[in-house]
PDB file of N, CA and C in Angstrom:
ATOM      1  N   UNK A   1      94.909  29.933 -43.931  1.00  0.00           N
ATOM      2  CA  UNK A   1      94.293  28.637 -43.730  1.00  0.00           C
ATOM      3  C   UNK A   1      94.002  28.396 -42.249  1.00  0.00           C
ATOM      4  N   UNK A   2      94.903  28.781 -41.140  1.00  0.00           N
ATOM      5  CA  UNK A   2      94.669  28.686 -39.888  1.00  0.00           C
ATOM      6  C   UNK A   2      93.580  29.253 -39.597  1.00  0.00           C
ATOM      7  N   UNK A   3      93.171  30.370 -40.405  1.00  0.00           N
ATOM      8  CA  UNK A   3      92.002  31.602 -39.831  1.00  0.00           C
ATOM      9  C   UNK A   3      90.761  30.655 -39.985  1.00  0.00           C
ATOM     10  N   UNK A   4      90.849  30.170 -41.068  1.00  0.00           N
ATOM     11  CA  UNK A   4      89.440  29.648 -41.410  1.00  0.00           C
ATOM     12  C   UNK A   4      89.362  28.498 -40.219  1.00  0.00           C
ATOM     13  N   UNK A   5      90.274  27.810 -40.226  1.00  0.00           N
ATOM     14  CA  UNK A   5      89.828  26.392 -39.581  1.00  0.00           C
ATOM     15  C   UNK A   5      89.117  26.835 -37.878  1.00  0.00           C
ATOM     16  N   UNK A   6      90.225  28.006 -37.863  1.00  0.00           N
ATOM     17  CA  UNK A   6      89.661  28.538 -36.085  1.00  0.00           C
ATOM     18  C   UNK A   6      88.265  28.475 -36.423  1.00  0.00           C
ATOM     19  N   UNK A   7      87.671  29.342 -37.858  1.00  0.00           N
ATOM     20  CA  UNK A   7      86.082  29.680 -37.894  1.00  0.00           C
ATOM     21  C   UNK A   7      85.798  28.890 -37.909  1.00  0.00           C
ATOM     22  N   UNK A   8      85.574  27.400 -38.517  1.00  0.00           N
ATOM     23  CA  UNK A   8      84.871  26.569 -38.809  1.00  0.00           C
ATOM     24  C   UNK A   8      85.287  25.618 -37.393  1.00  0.00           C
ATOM     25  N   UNK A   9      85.724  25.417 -36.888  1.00  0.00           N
ATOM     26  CA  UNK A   9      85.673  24.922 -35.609  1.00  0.00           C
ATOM     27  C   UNK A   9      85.046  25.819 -34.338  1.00  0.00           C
ATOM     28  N   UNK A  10      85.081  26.670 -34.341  1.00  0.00           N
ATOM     29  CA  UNK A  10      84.144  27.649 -33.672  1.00  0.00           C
ATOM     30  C   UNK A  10      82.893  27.421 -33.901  1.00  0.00           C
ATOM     31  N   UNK A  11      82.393  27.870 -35.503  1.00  0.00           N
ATOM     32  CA  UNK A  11      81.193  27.250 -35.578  1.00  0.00           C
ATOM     33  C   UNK A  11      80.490  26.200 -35.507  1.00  0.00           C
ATOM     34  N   UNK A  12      81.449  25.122 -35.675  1.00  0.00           N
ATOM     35  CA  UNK A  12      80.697  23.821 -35.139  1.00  0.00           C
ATOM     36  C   UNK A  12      81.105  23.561 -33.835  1.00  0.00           C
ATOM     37  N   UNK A  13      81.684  24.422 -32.795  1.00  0.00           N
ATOM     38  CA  UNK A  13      81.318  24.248 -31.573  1.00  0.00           C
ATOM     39  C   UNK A  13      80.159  25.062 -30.987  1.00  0.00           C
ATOM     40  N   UNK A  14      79.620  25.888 -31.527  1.00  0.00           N
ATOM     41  CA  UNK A  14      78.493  26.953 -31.162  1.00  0.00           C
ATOM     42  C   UNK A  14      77.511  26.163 -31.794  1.00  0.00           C
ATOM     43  N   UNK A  15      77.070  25.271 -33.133  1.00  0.00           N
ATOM     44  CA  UNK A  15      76.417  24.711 -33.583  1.00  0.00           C
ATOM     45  C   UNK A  15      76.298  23.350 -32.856  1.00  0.00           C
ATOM     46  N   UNK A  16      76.714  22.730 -32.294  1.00  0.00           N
ATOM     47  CA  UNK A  16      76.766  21.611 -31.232  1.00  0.00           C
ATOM     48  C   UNK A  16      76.317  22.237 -30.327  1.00  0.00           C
ATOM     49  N   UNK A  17      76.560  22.970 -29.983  1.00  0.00           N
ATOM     50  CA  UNK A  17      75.881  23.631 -28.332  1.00  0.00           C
ATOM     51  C   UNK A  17      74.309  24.041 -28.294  1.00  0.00           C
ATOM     52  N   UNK A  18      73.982  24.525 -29.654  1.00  0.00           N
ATOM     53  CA  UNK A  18      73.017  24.989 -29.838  1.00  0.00           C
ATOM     54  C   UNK A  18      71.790  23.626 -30.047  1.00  0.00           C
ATOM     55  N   UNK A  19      72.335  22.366 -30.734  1.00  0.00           N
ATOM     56  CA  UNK A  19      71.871  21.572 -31.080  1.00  0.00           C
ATOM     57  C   UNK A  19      71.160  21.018 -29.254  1.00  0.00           C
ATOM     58  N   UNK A  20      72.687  20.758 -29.025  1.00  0.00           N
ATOM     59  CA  UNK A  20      72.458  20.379 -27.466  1.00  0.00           C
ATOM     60  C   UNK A  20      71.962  20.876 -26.358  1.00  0.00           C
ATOM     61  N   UNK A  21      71.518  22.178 -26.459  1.00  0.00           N
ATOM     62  CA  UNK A  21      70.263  22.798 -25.751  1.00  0.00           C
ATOM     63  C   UNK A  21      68.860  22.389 -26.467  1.00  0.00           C
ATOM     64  N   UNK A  22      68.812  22.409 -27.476  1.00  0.00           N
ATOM     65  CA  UNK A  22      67.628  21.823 -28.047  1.00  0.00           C
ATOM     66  C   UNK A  22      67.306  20.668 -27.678  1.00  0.00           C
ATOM     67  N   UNK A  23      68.421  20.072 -27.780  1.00  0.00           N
ATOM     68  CA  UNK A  23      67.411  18.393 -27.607  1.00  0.00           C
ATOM     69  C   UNK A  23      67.410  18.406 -25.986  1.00  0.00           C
ATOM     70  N   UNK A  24      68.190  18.881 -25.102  1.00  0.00           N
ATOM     71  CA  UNK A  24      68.014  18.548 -23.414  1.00  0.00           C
ATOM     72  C   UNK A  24      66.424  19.283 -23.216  1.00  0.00           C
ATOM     73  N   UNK A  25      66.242  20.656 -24.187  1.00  0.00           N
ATOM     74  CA  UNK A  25      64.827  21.274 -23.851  1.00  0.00           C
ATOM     75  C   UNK A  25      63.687  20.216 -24.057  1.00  0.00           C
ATOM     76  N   UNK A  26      63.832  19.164 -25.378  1.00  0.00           N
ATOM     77  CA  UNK A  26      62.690  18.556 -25.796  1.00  0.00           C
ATOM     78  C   UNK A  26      62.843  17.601 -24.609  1.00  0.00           C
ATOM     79  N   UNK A  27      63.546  16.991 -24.604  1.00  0.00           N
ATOM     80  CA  UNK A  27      64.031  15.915 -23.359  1.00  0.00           C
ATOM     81  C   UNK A  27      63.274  16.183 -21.875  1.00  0.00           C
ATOM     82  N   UNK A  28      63.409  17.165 -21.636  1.00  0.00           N
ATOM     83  CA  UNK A  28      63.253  17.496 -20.382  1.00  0.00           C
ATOM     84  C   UNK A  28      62.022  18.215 -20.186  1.00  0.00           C
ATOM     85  N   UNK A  29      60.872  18.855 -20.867  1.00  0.00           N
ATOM     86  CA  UNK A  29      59.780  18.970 -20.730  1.00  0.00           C
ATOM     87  C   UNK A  29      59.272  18.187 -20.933  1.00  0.00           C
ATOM     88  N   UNK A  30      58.126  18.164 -19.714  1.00  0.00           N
ATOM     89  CA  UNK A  30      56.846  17.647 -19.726  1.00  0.00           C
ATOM     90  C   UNK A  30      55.180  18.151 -20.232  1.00  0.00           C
ATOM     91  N   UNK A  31      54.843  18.210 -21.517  1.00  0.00           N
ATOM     92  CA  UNK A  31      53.819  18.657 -21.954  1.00  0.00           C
ATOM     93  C   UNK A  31      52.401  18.301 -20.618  1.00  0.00           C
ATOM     94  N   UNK A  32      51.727  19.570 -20.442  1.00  0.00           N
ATOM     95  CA  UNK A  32      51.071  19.445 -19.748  1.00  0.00           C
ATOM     96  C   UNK A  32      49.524  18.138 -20.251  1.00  0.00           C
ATOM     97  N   UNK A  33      48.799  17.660 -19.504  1.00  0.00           N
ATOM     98  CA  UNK A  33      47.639  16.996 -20.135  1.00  0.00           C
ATOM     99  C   UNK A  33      46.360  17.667 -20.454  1.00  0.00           C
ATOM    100  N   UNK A  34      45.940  17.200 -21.399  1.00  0.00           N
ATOM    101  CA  UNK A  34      44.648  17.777 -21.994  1.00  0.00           C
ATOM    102  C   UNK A  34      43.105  17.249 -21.223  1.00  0.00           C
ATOM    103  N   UNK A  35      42.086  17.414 -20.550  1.00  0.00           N
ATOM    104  CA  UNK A  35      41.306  16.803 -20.374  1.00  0.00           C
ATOM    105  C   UNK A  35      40.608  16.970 -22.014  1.00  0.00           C
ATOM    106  N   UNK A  36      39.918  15.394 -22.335  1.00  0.00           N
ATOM    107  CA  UNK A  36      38.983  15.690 -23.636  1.00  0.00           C
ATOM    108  C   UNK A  36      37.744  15.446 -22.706  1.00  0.00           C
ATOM    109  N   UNK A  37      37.864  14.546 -22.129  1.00  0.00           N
ATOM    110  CA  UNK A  37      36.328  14.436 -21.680  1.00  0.00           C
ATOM    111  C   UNK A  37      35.365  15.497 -20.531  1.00  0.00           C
ATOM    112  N   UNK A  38      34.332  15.402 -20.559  1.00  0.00           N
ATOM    113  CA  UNK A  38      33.887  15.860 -19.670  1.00  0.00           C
ATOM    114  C   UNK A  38      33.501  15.423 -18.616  1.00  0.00           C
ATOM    115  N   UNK A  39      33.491  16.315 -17.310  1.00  0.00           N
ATOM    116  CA  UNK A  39      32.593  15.467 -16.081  1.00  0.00           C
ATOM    117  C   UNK A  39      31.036  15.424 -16.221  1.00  0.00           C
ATOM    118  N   UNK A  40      30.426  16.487 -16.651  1.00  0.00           N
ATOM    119  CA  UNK A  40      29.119  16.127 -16.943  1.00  0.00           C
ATOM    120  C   UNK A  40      28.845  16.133 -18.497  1.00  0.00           C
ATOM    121  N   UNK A  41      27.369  14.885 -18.423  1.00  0.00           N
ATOM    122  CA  UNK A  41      27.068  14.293 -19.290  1.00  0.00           C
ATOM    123  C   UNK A  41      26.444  15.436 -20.239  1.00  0.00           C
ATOM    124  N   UNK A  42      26.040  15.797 -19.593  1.00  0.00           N
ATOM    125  CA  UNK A  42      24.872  16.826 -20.397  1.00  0.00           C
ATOM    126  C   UNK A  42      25.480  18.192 -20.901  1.00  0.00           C
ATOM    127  N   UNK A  43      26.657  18.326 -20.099  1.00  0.00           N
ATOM    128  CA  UNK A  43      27.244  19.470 -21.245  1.00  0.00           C
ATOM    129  C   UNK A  43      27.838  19.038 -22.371  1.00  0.00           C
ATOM    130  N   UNK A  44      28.511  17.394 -22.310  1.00  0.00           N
ATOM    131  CA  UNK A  44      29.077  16.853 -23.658  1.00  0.00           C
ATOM    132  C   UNK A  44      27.752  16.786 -24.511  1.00  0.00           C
ATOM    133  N   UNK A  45      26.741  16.548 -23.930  1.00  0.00           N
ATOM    134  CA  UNK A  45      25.345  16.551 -25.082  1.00  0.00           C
ATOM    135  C   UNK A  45      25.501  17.457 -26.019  1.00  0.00           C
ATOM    136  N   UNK A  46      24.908  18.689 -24.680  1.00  0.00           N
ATOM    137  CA  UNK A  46      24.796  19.818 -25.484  1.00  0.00           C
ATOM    138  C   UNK A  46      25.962  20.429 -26.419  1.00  0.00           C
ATOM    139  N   UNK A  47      27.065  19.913 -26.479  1.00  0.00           N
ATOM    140  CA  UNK A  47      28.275  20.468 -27.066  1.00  0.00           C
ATOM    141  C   UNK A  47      27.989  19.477 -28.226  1.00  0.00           C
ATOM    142  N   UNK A  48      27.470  18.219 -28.246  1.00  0.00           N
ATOM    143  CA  UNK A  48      27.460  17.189 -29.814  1.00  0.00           C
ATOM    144  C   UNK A  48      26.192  17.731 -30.460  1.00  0.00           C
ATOM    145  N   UNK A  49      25.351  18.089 -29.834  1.00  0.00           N
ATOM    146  CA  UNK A  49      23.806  17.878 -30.644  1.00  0.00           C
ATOM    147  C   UNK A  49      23.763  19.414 -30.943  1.00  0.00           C
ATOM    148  N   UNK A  50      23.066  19.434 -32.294  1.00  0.00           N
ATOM    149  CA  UNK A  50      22.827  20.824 -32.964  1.00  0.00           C
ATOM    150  C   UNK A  50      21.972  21.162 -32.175  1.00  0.00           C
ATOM    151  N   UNK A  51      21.609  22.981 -32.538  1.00  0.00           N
ATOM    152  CA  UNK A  51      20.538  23.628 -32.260  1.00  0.00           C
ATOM    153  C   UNK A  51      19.003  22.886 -31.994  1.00  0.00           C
ATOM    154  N   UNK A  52      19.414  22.269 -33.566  1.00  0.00           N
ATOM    155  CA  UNK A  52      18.041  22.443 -34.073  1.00  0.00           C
ATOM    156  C   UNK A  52      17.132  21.344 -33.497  1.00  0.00           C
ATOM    157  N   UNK A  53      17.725  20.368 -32.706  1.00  0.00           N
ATOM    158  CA  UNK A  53      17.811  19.001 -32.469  1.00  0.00           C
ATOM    159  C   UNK A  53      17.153  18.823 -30.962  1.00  0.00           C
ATOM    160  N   UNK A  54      15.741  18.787 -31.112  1.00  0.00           N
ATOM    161  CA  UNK A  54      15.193  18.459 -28.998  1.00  0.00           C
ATOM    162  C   UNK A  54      15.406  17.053 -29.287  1.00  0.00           C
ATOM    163  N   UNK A  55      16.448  16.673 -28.185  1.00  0.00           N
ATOM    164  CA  UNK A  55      16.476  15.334 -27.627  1.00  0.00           C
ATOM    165  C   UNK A  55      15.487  14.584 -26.946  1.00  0.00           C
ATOM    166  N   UNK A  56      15.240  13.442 -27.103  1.00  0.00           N
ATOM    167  CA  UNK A  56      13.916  13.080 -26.549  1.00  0.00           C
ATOM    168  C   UNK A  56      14.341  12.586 -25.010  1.00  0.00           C
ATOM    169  N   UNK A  57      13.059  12.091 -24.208  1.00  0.00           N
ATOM    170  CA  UNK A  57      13.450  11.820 -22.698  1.00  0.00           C
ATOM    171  C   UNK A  57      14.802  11.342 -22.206  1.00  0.00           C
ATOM    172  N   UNK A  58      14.943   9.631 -23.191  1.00  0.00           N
ATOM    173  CA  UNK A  58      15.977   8.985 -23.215  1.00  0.00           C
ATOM    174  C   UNK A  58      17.400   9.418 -24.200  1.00  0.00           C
ATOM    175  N   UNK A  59      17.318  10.483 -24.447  1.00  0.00           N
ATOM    176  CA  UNK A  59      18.448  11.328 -25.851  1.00  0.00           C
ATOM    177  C   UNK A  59      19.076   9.958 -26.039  1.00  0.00           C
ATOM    178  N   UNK A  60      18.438   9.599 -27.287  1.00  0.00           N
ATOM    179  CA  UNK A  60      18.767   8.168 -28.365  1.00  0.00           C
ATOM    180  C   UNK A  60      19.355   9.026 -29.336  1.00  0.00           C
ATOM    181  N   UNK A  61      18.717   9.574 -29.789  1.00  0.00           N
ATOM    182  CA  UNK A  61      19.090  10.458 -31.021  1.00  0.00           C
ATOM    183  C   UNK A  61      17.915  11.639 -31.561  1.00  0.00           C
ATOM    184  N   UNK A  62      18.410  12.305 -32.537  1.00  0.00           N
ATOM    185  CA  UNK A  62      17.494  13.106 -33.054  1.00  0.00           C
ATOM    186  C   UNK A  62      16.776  12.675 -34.282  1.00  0.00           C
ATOM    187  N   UNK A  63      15.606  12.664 -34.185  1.00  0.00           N
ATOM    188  CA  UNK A  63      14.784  12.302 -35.593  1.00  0.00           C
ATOM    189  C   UNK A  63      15.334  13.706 -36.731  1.00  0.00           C
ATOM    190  N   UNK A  64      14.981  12.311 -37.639  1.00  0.00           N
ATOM    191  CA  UNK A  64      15.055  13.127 -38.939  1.00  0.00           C
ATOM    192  C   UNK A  64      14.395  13.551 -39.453  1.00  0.00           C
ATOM    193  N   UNK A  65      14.217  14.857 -39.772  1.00  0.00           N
ATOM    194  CA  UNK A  65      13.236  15.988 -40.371  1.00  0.00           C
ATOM    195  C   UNK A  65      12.714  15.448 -41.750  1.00  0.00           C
ATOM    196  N   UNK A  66      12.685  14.689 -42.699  1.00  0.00           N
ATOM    197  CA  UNK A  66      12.217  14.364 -43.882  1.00  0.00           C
ATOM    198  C   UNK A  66      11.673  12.501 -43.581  1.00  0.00           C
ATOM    199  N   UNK A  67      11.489  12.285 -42.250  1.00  0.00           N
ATOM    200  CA  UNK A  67      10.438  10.905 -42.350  1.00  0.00           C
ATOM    201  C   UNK A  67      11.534  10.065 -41.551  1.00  0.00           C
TER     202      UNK A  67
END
């Protein structure tokens, strides 16, 4: 009976430890930032508007092919 309890107190001291590196890791990083936007306008264009699509002077939008 002594044997076991050593194990099972062992393991929940290695299982606490393990826990407790985990959470100080989440804790303590800082996820870097994402830019979404862009600095220029016209590459976010060209990244929204299809191929198929010439923007007009003022790029309002693209007409629709059926009227």
């Amino acid at each position: 009976m002594k044997f076991e309890s050593l194990i099972l107190a062992a393991l929940f001291v290695a299982c606490f430890g393990v826990c407790a590196l985990v959470m100080g890791a989440m804790l303590k990083t800082t996820p870097t930032s994402v830019q979404l936007a862009s600095t220029s306008k016209t590459a976010a264009v060209a990244l929204v508007a299809p191929a198929s699509c010439s923007l007009p002077a003022d790029a309002a939008a693209c007409p629709l092919a059926n009227g």
